[in-house]
Every structure is written in C-alpha cells, then in structure tokens.
C-alpha atoms as a PDB file:
ATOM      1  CA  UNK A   1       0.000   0.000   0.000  1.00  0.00           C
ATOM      2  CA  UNK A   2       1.020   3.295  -0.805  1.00  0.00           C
ATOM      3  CA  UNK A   3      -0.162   6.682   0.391  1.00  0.00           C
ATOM      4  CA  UNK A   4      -2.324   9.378  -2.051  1.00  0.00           C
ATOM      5  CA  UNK A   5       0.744  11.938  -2.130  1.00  0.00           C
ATOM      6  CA  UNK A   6       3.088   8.766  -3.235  1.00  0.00           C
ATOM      7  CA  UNK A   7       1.038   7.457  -6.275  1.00  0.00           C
ATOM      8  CA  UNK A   8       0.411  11.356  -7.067  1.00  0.00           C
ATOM      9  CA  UNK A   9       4.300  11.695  -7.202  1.00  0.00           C
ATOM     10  CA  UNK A  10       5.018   8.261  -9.264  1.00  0.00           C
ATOM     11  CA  UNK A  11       5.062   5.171  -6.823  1.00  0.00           C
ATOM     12  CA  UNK A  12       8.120   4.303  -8.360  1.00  0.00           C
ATOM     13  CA  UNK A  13       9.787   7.356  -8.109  1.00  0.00           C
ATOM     14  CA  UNK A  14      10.869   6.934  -4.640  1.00  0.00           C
ATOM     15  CA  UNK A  15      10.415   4.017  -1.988  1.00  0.00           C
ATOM     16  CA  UNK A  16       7.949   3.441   0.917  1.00  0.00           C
ATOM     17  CA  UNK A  17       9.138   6.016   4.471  1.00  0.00           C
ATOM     18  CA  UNK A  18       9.179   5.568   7.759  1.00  0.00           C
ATOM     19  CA  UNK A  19       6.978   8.362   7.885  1.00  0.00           C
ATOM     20  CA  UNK A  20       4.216   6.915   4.744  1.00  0.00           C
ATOM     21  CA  UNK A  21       4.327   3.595   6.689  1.00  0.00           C
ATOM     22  CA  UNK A  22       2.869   4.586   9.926  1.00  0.00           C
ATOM     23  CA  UNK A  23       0.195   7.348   8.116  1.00  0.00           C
ATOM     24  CA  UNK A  24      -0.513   3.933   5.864  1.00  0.00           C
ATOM     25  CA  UNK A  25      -1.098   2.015   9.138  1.00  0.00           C
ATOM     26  CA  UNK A  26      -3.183   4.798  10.748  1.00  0.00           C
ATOM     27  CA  UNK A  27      -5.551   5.605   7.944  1.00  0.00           C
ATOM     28  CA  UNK A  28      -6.179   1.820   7.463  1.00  0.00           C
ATOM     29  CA  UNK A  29      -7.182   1.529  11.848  1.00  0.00           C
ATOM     30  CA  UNK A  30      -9.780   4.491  10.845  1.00  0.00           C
ATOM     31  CA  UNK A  31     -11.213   3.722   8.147  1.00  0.00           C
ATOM     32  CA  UNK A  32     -11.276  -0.129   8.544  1.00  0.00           C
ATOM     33  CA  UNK A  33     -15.052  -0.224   9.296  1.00  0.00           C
ATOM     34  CA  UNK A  34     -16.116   1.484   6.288  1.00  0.00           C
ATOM     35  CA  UNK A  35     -13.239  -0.637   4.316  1.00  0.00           C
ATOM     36  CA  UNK A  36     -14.974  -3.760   5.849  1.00  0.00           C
ATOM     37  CA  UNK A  37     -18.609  -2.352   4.790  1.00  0.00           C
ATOM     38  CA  UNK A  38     -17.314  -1.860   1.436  1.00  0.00           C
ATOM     39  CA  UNK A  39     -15.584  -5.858   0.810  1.00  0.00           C
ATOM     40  CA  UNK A  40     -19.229  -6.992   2.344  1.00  0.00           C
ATOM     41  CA  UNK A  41     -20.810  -5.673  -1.157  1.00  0.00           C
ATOM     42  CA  UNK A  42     -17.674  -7.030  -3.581  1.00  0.00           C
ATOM     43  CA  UNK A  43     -18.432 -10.831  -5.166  1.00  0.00           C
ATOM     44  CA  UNK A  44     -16.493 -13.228  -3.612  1.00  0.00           C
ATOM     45  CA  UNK A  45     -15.085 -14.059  -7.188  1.00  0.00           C
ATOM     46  CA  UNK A  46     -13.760 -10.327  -7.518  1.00  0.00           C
ATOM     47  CA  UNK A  47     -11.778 -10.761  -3.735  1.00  0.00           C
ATOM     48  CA  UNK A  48     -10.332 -13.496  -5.023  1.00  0.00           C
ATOM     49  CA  UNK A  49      -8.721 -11.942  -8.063  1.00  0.00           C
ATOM     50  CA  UNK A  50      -7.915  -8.716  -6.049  1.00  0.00           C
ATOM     51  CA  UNK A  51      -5.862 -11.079  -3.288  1.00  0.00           C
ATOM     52  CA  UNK A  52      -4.354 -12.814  -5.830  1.00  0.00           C
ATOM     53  CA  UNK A  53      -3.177  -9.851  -7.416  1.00  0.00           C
ATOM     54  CA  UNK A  54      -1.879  -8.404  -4.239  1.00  0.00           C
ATOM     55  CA  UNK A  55      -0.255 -11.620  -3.345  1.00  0.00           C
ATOM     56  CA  UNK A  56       1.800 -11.567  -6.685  1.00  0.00           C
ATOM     57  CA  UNK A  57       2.727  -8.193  -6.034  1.00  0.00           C
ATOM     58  CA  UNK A  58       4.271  -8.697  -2.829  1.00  0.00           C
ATOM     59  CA  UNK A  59       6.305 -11.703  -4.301  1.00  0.00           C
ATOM     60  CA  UNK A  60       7.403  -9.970  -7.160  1.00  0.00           C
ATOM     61  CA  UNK A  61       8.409  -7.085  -4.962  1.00  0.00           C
ATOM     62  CA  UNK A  62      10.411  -9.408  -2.454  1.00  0.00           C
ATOM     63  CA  UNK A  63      11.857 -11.270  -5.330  1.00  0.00           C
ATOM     64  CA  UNK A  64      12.538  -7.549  -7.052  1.00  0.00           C
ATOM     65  CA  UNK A  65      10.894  -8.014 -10.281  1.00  0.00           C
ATOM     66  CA  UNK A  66       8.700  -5.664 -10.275  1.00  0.00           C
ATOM     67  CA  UNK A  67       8.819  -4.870 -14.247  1.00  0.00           C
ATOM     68  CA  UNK A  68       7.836  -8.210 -14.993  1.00  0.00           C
ATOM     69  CA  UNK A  69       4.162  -8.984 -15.997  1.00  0.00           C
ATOM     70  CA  UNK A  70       4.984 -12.101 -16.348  1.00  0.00           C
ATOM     71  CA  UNK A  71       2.861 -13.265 -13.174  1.00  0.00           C
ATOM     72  CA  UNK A  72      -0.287 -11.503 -13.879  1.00  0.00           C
ATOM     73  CA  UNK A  73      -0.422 -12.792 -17.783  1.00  0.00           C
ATOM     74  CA  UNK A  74      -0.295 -16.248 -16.119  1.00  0.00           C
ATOM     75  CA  UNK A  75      -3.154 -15.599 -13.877  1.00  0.00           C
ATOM     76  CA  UNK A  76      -4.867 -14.545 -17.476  1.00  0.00           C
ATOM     77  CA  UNK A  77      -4.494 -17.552 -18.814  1.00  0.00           C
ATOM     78  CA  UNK A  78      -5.140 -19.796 -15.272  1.00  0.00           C
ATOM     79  CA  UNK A  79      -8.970 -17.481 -14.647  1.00  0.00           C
ATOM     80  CA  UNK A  80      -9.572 -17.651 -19.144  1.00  0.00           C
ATOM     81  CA  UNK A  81      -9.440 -21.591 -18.361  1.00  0.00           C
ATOM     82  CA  UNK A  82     -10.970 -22.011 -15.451  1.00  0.00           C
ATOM     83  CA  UNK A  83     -13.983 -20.351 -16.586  1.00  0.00           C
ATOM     84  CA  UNK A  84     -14.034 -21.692 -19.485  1.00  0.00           C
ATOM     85  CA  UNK A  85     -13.967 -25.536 -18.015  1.00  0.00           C
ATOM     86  CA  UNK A  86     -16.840 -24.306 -15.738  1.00  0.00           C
ATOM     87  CA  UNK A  87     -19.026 -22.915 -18.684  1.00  0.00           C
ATOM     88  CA  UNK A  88     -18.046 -26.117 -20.761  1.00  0.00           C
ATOM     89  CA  UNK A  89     -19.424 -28.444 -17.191  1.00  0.00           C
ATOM     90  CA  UNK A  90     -22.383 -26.611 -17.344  1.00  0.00           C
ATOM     91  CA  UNK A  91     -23.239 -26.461 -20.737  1.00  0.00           C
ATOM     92  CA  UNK A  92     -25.143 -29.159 -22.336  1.00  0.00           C
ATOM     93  CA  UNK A  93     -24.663 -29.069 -25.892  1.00  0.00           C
ATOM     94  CA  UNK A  94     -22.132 -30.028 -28.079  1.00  0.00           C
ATOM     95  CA  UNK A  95     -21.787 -26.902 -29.884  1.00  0.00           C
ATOM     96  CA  UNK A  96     -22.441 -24.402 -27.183  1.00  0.00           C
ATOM     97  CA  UNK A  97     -19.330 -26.185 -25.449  1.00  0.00           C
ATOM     98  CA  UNK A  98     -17.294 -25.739 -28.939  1.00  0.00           C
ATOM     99  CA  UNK A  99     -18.558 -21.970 -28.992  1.00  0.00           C
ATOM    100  CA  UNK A 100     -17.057 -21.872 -25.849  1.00  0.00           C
ATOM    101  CA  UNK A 101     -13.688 -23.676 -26.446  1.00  0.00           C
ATOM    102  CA  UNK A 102     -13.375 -21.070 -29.532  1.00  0.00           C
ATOM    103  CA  UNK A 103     -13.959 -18.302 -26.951  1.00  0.00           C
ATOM    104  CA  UNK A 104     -11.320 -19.757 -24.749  1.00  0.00           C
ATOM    105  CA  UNK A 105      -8.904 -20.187 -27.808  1.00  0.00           C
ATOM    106  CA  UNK A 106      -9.472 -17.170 -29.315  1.00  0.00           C
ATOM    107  CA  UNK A 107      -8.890 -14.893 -25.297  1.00  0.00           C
ATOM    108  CA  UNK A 108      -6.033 -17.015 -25.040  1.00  0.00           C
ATOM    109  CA  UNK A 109      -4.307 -16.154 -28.383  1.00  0.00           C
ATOM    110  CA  UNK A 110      -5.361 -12.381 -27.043  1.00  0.00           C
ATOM    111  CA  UNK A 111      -3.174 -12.542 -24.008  1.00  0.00           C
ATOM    112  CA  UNK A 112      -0.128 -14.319 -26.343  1.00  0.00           C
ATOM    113  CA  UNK A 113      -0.359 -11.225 -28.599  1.00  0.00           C
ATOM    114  CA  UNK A 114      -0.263  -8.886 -25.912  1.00  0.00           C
ATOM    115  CA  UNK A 115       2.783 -10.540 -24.392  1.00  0.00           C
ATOM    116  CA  UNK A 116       4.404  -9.528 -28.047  1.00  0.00           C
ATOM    117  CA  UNK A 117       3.304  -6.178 -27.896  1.00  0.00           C
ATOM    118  CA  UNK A 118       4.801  -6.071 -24.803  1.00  0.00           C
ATOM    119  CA  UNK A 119       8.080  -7.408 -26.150  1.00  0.00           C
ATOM    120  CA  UNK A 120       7.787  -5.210 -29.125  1.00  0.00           C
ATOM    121  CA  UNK A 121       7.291  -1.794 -27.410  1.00  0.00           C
ATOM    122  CA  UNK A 122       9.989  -2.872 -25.052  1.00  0.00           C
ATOM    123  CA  UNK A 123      12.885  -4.027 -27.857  1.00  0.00           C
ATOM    124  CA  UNK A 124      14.742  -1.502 -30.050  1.00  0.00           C
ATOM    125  CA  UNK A 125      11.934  -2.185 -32.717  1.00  0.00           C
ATOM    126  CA  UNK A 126       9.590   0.230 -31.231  1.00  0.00           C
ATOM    127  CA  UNK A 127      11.809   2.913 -31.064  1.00  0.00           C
ATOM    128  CA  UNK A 128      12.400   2.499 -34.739  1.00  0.00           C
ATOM    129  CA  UNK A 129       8.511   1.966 -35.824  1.00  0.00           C
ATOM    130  CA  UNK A 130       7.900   5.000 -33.820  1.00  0.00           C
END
C-alpha cells in the first residue's frame, strides 16, 4: 500500500518512508469499518482476483521483479481456463461447449499477442517503428 501523495508523485519514483508507513497504518485503523462495509458488497469471485493480485505483487516485490508482468499474464491464462472448463461443465450441448472452447482459444491467443506487444514496445523495434 502506498499513500495518495506517493502514487500522485510516481510510486516508483521513490520508496515506501518511515513516515508513509505509519500514516498507511493509521488511515487503514480508521477507516477499517467502512473498508470492511465496502468488501461486504464485492463478489467473492472479484476478492479473489484482487488477493491474488496483491499476493503476486508482494512476491514480485520481495523477489525484485517488479517490471515483470509475467505473473499476472499467467493468472490470465489460469482465470480464461478455469472459466471456461466451468461454462463447458455446465453447458449441455455439443456446440455451445465448442462456442465456448473457440472463446477460450481465441482470449487465449489475445493474451499471447499482448505478451508480443509487450516485447515489441519494449525491444529496439519500437523505437524504430515510432
């Protein structure tokens, strides 16, 4: 967690204070019942993906990869699967489950060409297409 005047600045512009960690630790005491309120009303589905992203954040930031999105385009592909095996269980014909493994192909080749783009915009090639 970061505090409003650190993400204003550029989280990555300087690391976490003394000072940022106990206003961080504060705010969080006082506002924890209306945090709590607020997770009451979120799907359980949505607090899953939200732990699991923080979780990957705090190993990629005690492993120090931070620039990586290598993590988070795997939980892509683990969430397009799982849902897709759980709309394919519950389907009951043969062609809605096809329509459905399409769908599942065709998100999945999504993610693969975004993980190019990635690697394009970060080689030397983007520099010289732009």
């Amino acid at each position: 967690a970061r505090s409003w005047a650190s993400i204003s600045k550029g989280i990555n512009q300087r690391p976490v204070s003394k000072i940022e960690d106990v206003q961080i630790r504060v705010n969080a005491v006082k506002y924890l019942p209306r945090i709590n309120e607020l997770l009451n009303k979120v799907p359980r589905q949505m607090l899953l993906l939200l732990k699991t992203n923080d979780l990957l954040r705090g190993i990629e930031t005690s492993l120090q990869t931070r620039a990586s999105a290598t993590s988070f385009i795997n939980m892509s592909r683990c969430c397009v699967r799982a849902l897709s095996r759980y709309e394919r269980d519950n389907c009951k014909s043969w062609y809605g489950k096809l329509k459905i493994s399409w769908a599942e192909t065709y998100d999945l080749w999504k993610i693969n060409l975004y993980i190019i783009l990635l690697w394009i915009k970060a080689s030397l090639l983007w520099s010289w297409i732009a």
